[in-house]
PDB file of N, CA and C in Angstrom:
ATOM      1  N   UNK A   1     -56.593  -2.501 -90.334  1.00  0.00           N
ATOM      2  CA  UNK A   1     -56.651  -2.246 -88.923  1.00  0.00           C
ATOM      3  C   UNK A   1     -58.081  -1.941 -88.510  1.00  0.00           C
ATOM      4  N   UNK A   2     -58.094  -2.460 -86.963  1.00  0.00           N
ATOM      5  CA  UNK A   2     -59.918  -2.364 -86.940  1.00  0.00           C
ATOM      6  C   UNK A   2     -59.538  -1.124 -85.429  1.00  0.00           C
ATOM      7  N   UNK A   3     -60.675  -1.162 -85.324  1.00  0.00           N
ATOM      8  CA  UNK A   3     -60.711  -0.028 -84.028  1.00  0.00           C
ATOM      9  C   UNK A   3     -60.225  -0.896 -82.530  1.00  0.00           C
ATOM     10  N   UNK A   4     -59.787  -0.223 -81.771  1.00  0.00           N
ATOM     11  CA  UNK A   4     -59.198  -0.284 -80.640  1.00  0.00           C
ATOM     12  C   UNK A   4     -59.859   0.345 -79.421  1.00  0.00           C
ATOM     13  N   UNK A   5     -59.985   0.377 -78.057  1.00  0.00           N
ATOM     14  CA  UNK A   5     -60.328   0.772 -77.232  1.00  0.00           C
ATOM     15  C   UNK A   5     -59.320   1.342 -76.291  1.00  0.00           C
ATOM     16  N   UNK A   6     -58.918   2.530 -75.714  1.00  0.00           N
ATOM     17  CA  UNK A   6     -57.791   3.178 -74.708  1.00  0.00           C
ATOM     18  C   UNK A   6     -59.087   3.491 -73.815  1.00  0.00           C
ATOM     19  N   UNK A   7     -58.673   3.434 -72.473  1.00  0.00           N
ATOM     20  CA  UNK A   7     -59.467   4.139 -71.440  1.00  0.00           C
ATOM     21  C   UNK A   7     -58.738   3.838 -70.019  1.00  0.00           C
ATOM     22  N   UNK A   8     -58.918   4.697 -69.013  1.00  0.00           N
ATOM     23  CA  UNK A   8     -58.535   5.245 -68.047  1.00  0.00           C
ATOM     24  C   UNK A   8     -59.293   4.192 -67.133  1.00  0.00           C
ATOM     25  N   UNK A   9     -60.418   3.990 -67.421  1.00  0.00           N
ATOM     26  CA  UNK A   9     -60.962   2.510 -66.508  1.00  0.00           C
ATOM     27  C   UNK A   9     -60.194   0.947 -66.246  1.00  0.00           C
ATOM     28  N   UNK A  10     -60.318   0.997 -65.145  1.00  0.00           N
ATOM     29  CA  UNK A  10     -59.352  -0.294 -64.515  1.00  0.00           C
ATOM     30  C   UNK A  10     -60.439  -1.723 -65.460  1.00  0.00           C
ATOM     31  N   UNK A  11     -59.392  -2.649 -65.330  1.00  0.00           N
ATOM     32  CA  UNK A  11     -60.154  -3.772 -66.023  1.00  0.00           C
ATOM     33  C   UNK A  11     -61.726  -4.620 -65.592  1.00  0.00           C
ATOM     34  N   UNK A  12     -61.416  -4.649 -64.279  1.00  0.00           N
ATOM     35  CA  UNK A  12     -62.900  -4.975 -64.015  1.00  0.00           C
ATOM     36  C   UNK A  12     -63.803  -4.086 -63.854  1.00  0.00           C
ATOM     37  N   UNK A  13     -63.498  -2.740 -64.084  1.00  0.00           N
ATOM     38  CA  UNK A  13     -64.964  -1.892 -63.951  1.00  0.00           C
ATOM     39  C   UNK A  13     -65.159  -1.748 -65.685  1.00  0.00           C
ATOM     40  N   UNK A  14     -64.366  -1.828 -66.396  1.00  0.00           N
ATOM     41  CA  UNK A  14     -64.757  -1.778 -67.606  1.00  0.00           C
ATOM     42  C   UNK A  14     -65.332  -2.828 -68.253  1.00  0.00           C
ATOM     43  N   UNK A  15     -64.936  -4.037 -67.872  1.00  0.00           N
ATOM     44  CA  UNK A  15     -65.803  -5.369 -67.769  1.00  0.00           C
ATOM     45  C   UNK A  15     -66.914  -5.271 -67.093  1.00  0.00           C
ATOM     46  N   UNK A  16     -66.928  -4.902 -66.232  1.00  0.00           N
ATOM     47  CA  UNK A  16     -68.849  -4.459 -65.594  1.00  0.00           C
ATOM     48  C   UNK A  16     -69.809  -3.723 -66.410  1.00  0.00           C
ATOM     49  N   UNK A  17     -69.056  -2.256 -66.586  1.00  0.00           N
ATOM     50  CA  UNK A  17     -69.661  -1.561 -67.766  1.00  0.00           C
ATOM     51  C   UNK A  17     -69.786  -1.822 -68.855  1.00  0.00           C
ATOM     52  N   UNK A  18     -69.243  -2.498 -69.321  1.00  0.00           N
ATOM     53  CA  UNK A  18     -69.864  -3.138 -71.278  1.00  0.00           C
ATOM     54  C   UNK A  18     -69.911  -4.754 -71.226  1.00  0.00           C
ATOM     55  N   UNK A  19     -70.050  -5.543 -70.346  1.00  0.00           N
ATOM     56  CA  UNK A  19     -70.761  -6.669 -70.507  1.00  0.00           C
ATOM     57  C   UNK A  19     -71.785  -6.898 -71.052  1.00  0.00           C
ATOM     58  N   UNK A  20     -73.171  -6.078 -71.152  1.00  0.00           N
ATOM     59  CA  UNK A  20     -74.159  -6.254 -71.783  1.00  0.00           C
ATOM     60  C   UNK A  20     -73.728  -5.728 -73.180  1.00  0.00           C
ATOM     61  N   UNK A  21     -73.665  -4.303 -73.471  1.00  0.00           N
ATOM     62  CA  UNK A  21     -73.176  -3.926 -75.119  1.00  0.00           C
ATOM     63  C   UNK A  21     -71.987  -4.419 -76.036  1.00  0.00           C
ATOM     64  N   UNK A  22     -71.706  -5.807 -75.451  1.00  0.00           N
ATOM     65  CA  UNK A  22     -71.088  -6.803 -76.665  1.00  0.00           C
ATOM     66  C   UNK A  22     -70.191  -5.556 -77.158  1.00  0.00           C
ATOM     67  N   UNK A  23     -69.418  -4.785 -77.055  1.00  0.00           N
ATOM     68  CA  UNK A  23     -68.706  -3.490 -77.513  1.00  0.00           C
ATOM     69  C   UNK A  23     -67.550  -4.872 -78.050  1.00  0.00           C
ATOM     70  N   UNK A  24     -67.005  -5.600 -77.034  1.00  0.00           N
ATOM     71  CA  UNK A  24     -65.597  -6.056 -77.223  1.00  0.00           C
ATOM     72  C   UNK A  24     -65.230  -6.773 -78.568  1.00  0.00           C
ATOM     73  N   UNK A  25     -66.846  -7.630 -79.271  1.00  0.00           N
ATOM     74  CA  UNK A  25     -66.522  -8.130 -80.315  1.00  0.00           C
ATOM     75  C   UNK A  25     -66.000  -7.149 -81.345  1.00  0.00           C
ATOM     76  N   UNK A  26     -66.180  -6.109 -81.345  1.00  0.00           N
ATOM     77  CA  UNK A  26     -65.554  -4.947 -82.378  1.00  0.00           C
ATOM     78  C   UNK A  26     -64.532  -4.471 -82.635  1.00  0.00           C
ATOM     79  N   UNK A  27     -63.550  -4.960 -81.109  1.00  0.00           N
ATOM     80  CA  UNK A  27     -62.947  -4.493 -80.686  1.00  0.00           C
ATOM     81  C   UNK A  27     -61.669  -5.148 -80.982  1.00  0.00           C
ATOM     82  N   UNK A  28     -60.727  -4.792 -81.723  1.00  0.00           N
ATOM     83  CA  UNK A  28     -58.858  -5.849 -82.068  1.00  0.00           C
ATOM     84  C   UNK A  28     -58.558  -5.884 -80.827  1.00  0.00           C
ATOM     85  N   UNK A  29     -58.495  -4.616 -79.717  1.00  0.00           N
ATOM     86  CA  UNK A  29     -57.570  -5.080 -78.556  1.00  0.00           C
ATOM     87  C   UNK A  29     -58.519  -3.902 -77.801  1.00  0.00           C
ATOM     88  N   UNK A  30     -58.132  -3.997 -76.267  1.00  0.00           N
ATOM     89  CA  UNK A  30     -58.643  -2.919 -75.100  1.00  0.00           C
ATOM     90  C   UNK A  30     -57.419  -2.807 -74.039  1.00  0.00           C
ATOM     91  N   UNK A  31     -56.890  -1.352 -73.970  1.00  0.00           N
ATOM     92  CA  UNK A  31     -56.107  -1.162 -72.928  1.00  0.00           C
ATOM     93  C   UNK A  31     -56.796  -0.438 -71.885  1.00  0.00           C
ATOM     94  N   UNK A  32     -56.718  -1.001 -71.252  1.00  0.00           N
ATOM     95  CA  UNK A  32     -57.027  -0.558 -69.506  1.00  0.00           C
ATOM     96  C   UNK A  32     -55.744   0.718 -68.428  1.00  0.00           C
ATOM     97  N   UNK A  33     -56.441   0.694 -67.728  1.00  0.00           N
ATOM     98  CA  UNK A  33     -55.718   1.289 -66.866  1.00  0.00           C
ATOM     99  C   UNK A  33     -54.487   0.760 -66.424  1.00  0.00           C
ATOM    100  N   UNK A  34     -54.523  -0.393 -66.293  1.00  0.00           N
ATOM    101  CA  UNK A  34     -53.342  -1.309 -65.590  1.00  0.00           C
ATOM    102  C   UNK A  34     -52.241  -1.672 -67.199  1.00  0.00           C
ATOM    103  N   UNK A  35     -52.797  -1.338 -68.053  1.00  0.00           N
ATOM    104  CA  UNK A  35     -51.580  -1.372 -68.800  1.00  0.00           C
ATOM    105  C   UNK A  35     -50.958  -0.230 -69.285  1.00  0.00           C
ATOM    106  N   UNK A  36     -50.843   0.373 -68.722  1.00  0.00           N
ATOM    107  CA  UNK A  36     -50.197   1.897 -68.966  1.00  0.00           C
ATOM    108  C   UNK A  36     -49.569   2.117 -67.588  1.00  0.00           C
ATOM    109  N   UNK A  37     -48.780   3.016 -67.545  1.00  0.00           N
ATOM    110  CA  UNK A  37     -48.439   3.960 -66.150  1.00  0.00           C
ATOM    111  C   UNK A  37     -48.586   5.347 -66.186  1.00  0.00           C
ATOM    112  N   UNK A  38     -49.005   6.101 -66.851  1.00  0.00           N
ATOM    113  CA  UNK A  38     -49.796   7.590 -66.614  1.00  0.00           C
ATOM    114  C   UNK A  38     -50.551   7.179 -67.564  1.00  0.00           C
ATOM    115  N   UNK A  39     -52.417   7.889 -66.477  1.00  0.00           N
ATOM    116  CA  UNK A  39     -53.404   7.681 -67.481  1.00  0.00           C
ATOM    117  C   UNK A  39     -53.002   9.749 -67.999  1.00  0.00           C
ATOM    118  N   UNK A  40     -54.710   9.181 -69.056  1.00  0.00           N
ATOM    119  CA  UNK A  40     -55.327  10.483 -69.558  1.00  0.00           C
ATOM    120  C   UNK A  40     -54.719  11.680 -68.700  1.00  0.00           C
ATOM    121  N   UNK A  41     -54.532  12.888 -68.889  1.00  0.00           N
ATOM    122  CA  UNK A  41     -54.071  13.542 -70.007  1.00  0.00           C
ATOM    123  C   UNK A  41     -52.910  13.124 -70.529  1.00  0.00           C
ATOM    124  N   UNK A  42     -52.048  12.080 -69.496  1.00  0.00           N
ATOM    125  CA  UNK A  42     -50.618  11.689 -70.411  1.00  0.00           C
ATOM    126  C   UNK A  42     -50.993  11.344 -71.637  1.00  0.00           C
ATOM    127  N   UNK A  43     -49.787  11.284 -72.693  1.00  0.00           N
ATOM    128  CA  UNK A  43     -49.972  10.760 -74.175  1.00  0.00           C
ATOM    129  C   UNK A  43     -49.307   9.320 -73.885  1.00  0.00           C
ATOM    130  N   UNK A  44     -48.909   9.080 -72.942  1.00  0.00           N
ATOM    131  CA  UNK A  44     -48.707   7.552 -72.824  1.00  0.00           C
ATOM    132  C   UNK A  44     -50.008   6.368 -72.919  1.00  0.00           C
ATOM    133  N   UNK A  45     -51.231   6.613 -72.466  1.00  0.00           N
ATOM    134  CA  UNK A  45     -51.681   5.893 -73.244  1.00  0.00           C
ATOM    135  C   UNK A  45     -52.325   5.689 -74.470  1.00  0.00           C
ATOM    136  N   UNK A  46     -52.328   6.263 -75.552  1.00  0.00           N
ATOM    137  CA  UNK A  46     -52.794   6.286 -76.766  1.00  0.00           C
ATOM    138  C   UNK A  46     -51.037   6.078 -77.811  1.00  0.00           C
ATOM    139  N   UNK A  47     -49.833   6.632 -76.650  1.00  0.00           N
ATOM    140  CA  UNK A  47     -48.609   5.549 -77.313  1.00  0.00           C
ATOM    141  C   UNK A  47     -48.248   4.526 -77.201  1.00  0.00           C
ATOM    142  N   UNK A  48     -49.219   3.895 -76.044  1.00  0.00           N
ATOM    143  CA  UNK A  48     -48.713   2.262 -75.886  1.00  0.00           C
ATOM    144  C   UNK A  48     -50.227   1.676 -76.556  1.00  0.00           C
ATOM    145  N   UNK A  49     -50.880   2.327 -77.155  1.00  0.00           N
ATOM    146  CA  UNK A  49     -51.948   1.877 -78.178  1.00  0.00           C
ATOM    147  C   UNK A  49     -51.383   1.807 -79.537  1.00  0.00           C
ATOM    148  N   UNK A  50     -50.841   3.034 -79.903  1.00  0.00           N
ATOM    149  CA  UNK A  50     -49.962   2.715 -81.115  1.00  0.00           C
ATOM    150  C   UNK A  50     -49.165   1.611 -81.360  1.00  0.00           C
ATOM    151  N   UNK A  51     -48.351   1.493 -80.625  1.00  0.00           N
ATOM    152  CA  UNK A  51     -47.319   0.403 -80.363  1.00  0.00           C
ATOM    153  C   UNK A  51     -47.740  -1.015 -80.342  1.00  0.00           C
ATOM    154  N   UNK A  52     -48.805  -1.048 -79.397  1.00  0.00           N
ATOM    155  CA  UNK A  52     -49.457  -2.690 -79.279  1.00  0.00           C
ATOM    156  C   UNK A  52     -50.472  -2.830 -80.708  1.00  0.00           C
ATOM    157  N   UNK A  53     -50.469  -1.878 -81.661  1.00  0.00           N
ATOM    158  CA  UNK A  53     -51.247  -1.834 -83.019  1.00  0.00           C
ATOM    159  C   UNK A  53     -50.780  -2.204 -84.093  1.00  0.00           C
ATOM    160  N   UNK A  54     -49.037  -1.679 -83.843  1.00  0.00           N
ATOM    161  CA  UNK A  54     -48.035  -1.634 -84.938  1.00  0.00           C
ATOM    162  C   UNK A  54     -48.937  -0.457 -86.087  1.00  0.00           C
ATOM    163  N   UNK A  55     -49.328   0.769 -85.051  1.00  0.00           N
ATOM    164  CA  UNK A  55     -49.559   1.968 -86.489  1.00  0.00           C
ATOM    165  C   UNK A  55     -49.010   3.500 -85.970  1.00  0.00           C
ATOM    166  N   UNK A  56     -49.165   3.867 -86.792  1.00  0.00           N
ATOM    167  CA  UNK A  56     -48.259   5.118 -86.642  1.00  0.00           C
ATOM    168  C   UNK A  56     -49.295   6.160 -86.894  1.00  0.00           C
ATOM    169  N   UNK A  57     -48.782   7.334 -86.331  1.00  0.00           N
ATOM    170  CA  UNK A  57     -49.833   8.463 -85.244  1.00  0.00           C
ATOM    171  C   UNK A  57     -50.610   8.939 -86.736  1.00  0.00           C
ATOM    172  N   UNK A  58     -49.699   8.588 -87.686  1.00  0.00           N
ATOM    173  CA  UNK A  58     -50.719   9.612 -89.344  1.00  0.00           C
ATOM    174  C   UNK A  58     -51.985   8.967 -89.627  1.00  0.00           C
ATOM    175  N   UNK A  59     -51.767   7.271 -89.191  1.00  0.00           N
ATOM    176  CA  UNK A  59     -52.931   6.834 -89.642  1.00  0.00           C
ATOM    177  C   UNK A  59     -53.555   6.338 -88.336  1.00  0.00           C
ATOM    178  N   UNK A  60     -53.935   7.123 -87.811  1.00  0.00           N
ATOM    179  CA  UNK A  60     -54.683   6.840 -86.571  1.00  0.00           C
ATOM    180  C   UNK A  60     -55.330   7.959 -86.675  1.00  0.00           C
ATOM    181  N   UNK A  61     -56.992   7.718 -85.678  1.00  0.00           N
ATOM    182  CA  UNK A  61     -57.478   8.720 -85.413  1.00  0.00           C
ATOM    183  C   UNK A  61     -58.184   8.586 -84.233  1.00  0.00           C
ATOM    184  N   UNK A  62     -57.958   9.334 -83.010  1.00  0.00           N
ATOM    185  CA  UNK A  62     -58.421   8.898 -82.033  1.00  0.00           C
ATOM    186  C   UNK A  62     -60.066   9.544 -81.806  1.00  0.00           C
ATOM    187  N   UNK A  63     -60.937   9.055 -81.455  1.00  0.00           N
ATOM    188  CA  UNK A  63     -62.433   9.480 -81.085  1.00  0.00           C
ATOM    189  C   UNK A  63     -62.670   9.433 -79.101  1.00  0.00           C
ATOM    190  N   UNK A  64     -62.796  10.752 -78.986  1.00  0.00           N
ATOM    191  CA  UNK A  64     -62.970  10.727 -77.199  1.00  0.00           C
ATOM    192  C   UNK A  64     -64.504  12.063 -77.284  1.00  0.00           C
ATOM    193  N   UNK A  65     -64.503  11.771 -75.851  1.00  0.00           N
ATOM    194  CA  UNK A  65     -65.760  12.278 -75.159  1.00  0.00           C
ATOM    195  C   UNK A  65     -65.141  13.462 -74.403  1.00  0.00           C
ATOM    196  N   UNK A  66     -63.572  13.142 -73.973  1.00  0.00           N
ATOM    197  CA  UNK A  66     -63.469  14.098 -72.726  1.00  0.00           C
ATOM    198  C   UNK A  66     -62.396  14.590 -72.773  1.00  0.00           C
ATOM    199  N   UNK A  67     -62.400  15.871 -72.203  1.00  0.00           N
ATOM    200  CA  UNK A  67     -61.150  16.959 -72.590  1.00  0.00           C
ATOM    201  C   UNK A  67     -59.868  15.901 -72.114  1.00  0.00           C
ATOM    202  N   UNK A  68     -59.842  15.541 -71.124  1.00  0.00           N
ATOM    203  CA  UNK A  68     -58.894  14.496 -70.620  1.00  0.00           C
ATOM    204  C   UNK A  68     -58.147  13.723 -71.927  1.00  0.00           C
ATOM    205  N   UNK A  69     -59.169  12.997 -72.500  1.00  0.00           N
ATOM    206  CA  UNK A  69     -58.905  12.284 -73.660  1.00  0.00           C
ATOM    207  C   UNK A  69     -58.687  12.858 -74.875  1.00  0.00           C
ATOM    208  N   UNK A  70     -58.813  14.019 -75.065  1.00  0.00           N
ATOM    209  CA  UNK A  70     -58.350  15.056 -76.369  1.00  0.00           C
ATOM    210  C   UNK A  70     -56.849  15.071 -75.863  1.00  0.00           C
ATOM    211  N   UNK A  71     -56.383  15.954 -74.937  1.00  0.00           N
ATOM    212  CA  UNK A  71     -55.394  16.384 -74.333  1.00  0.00           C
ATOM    213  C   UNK A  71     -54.400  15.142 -74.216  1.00  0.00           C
ATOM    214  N   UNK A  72     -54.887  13.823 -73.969  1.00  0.00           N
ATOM    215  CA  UNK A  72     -53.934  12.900 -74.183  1.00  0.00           C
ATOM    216  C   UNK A  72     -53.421  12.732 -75.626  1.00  0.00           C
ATOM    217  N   UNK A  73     -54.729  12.771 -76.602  1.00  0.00           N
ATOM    218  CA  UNK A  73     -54.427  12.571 -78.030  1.00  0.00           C
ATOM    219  C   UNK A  73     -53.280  13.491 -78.540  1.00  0.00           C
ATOM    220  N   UNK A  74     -53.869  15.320 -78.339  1.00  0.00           N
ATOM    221  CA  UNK A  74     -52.562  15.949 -78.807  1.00  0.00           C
ATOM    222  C   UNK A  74     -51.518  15.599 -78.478  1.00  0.00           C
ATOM    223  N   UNK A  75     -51.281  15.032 -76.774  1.00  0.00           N
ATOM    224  CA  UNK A  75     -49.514  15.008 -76.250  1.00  0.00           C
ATOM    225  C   UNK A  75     -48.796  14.052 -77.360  1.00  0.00           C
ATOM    226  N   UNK A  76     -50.042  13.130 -77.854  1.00  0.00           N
ATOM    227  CA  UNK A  76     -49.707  11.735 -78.469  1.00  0.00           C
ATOM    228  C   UNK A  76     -49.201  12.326 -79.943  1.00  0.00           C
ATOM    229  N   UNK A  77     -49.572  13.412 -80.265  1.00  0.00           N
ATOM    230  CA  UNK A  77     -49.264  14.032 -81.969  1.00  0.00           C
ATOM    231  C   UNK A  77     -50.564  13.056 -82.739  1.00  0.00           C
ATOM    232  N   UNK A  78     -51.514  13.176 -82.304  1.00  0.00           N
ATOM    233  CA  UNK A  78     -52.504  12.300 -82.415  1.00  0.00           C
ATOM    234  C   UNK A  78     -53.984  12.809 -83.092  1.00  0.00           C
ATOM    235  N   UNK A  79     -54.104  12.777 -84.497  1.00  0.00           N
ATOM    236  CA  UNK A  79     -55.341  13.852 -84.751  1.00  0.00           C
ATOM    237  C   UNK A  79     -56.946  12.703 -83.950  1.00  0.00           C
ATOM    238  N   UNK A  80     -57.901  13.851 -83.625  1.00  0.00           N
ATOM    239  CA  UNK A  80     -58.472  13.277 -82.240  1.00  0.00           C
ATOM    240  C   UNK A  80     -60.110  13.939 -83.324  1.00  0.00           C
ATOM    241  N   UNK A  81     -61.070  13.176 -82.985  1.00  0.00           N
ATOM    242  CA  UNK A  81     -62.305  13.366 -83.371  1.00  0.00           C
ATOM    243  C   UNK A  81     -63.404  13.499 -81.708  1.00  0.00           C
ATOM    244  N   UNK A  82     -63.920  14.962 -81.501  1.00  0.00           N
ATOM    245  CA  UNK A  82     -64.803  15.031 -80.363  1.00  0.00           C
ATOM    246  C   UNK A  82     -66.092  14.361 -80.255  1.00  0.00           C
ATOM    247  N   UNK A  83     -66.839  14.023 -79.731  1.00  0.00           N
ATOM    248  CA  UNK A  83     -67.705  13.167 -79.989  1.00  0.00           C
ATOM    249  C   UNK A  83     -68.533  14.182 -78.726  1.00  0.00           C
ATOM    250  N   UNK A  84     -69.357  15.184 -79.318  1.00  0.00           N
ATOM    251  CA  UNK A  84     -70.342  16.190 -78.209  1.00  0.00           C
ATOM    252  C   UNK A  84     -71.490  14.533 -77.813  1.00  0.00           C
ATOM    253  N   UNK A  85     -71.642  15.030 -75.864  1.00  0.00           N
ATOM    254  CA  UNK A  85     -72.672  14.067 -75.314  1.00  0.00           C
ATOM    255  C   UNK A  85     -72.981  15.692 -74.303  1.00  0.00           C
ATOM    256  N   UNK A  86     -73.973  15.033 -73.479  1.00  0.00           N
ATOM    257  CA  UNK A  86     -74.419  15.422 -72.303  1.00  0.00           C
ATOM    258  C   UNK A  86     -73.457  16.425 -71.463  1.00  0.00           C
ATOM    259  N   UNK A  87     -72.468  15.475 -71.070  1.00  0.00           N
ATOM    260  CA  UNK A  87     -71.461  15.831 -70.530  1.00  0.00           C
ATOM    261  C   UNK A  87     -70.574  16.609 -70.646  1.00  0.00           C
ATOM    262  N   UNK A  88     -70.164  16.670 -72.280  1.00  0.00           N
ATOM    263  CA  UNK A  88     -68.884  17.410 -73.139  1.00  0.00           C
ATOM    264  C   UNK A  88     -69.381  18.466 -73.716  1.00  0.00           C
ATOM    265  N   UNK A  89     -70.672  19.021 -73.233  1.00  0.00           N
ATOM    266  CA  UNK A  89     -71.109  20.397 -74.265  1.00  0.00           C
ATOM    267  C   UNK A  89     -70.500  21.657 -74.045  1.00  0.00           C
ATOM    268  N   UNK A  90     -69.691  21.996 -72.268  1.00  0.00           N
ATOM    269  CA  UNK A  90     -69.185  23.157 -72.158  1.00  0.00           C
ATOM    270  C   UNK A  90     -67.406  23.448 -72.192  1.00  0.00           C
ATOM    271  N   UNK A  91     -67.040  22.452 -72.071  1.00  0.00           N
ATOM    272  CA  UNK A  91     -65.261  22.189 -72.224  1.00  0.00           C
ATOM    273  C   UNK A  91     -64.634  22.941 -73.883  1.00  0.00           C
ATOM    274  N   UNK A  92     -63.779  23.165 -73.741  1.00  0.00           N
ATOM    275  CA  UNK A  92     -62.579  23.939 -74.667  1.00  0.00           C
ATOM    276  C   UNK A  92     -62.584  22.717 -75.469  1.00  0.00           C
ATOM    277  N   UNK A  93     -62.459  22.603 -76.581  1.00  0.00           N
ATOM    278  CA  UNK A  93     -62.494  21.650 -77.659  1.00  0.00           C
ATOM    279  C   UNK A  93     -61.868  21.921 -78.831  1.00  0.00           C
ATOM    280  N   UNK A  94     -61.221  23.388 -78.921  1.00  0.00           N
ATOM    281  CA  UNK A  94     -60.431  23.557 -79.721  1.00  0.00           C
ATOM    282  C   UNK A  94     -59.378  22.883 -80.401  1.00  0.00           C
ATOM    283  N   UNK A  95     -59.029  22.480 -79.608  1.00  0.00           N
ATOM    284  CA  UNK A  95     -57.694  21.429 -80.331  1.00  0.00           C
ATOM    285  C   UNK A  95     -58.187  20.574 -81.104  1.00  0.00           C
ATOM    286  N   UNK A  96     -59.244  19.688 -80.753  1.00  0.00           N
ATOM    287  CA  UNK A  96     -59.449  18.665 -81.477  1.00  0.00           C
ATOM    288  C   UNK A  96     -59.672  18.636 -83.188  1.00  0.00           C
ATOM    289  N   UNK A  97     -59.227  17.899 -83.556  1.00  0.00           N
ATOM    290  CA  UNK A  97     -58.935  17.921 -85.478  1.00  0.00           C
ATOM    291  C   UNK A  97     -60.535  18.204 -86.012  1.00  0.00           C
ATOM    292  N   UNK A  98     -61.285  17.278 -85.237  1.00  0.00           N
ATOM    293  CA  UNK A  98     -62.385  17.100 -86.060  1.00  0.00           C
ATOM    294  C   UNK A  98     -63.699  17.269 -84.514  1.00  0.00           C
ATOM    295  N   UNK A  99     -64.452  18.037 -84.953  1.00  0.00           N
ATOM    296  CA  UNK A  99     -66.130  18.025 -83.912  1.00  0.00           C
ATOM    297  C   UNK A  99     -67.070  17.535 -84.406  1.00  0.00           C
ATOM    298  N   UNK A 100     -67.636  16.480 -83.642  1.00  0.00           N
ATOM    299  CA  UNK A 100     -69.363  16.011 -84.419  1.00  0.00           C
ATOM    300  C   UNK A 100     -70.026  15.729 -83.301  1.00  0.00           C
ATOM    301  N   UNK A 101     -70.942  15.779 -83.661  1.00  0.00           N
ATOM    302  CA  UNK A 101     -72.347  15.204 -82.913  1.00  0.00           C
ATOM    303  C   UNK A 101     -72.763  14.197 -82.559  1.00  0.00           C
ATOM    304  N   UNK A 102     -72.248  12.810 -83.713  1.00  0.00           N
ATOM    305  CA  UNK A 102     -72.821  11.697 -83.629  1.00  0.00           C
ATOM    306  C   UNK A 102     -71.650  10.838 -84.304  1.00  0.00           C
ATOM    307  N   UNK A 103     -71.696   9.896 -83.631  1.00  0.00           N
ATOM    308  CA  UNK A 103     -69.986   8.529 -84.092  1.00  0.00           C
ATOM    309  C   UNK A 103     -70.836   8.722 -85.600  1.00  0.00           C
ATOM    310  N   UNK A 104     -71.855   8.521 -86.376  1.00  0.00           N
ATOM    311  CA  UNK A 104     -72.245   8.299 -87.758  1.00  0.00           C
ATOM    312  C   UNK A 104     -71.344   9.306 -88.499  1.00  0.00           C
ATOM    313  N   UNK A 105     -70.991  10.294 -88.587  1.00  0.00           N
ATOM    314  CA  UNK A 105     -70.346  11.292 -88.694  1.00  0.00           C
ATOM    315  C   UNK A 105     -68.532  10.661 -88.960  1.00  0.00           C
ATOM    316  N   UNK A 106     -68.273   9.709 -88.140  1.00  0.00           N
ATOM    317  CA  UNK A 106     -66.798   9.213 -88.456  1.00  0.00           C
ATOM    318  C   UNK A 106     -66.628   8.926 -89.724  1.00  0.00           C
ATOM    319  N   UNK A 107     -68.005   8.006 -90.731  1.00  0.00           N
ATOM    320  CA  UNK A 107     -67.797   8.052 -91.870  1.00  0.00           C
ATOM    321  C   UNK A 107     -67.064   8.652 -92.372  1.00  0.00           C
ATOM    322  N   UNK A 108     -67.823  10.107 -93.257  1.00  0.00           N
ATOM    323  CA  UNK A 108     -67.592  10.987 -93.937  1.00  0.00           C
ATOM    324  C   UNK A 108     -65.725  11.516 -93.540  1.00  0.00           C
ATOM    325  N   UNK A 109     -65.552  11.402 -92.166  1.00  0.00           N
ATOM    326  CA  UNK A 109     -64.303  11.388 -91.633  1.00  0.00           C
ATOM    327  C   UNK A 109     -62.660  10.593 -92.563  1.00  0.00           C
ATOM    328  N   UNK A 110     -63.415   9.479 -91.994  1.00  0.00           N
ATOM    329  CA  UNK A 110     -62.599   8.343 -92.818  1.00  0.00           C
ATOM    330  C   UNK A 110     -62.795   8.155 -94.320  1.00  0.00           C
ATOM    331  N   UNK A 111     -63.676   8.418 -94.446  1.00  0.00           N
ATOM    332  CA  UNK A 111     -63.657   8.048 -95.609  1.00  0.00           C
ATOM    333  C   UNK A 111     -63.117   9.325 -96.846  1.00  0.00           C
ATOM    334  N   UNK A 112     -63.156  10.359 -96.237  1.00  0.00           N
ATOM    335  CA  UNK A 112     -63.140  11.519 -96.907  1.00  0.00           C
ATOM    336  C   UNK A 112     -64.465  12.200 -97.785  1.00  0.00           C
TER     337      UNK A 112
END
């Protein structure tokens, strides 16, 4: 299984925003806004990510920026990796399984 994309962004603004960073070749699949019906904090979308993956919540690990997107992961029974930016330095982050600094850091994650 390769990595996946969930986000709360409608399809053409997320197509605006990563047109240049080629993100999508990396990418097995991208759910948008329009394929879900409750975004972030629901756990509905990171369960209709599971589902369109065929994987199950043990071997998944979700990576977000924003309390929004933690809070969806737990509803999901979903262990969740924080990813500190700019933005995410003062929010409650407790829940999340795993805190780092930098995606390089997922390694050691995955890999054990």
């Amino acid at each position: 299984m390769g990595p996946s994309f969930v986000t709360t962004a409608k399809r053409a603004d997320f197509e605006l925003i990563h047109e240049k960073r080629h993100i999508r070749q990396f990418m097995d699949f991208v759910l948008v806004r329009e394929d879900y019906e409750h975004a972030k904090p629901h756990p509905e979308p990171y369960l209709t990510g599971l589902k369109r993956f065929g994987a199950t919540k043990e071997e998944t690990l979700v990576v977000e920026d924003s309390l929004r997107g933690l809070k969806s992961a737990v509803a999901a029974g979903i262990d969740c990796a924080i990813v500190r930016n700019d933005f995410t330095h003062s929010p409650d982050f407790s829940e999340a399984t795993y805190r780092i600094e930098a995606l390089i850091e997922l390694r050691d994650i995955v890999v054990g």
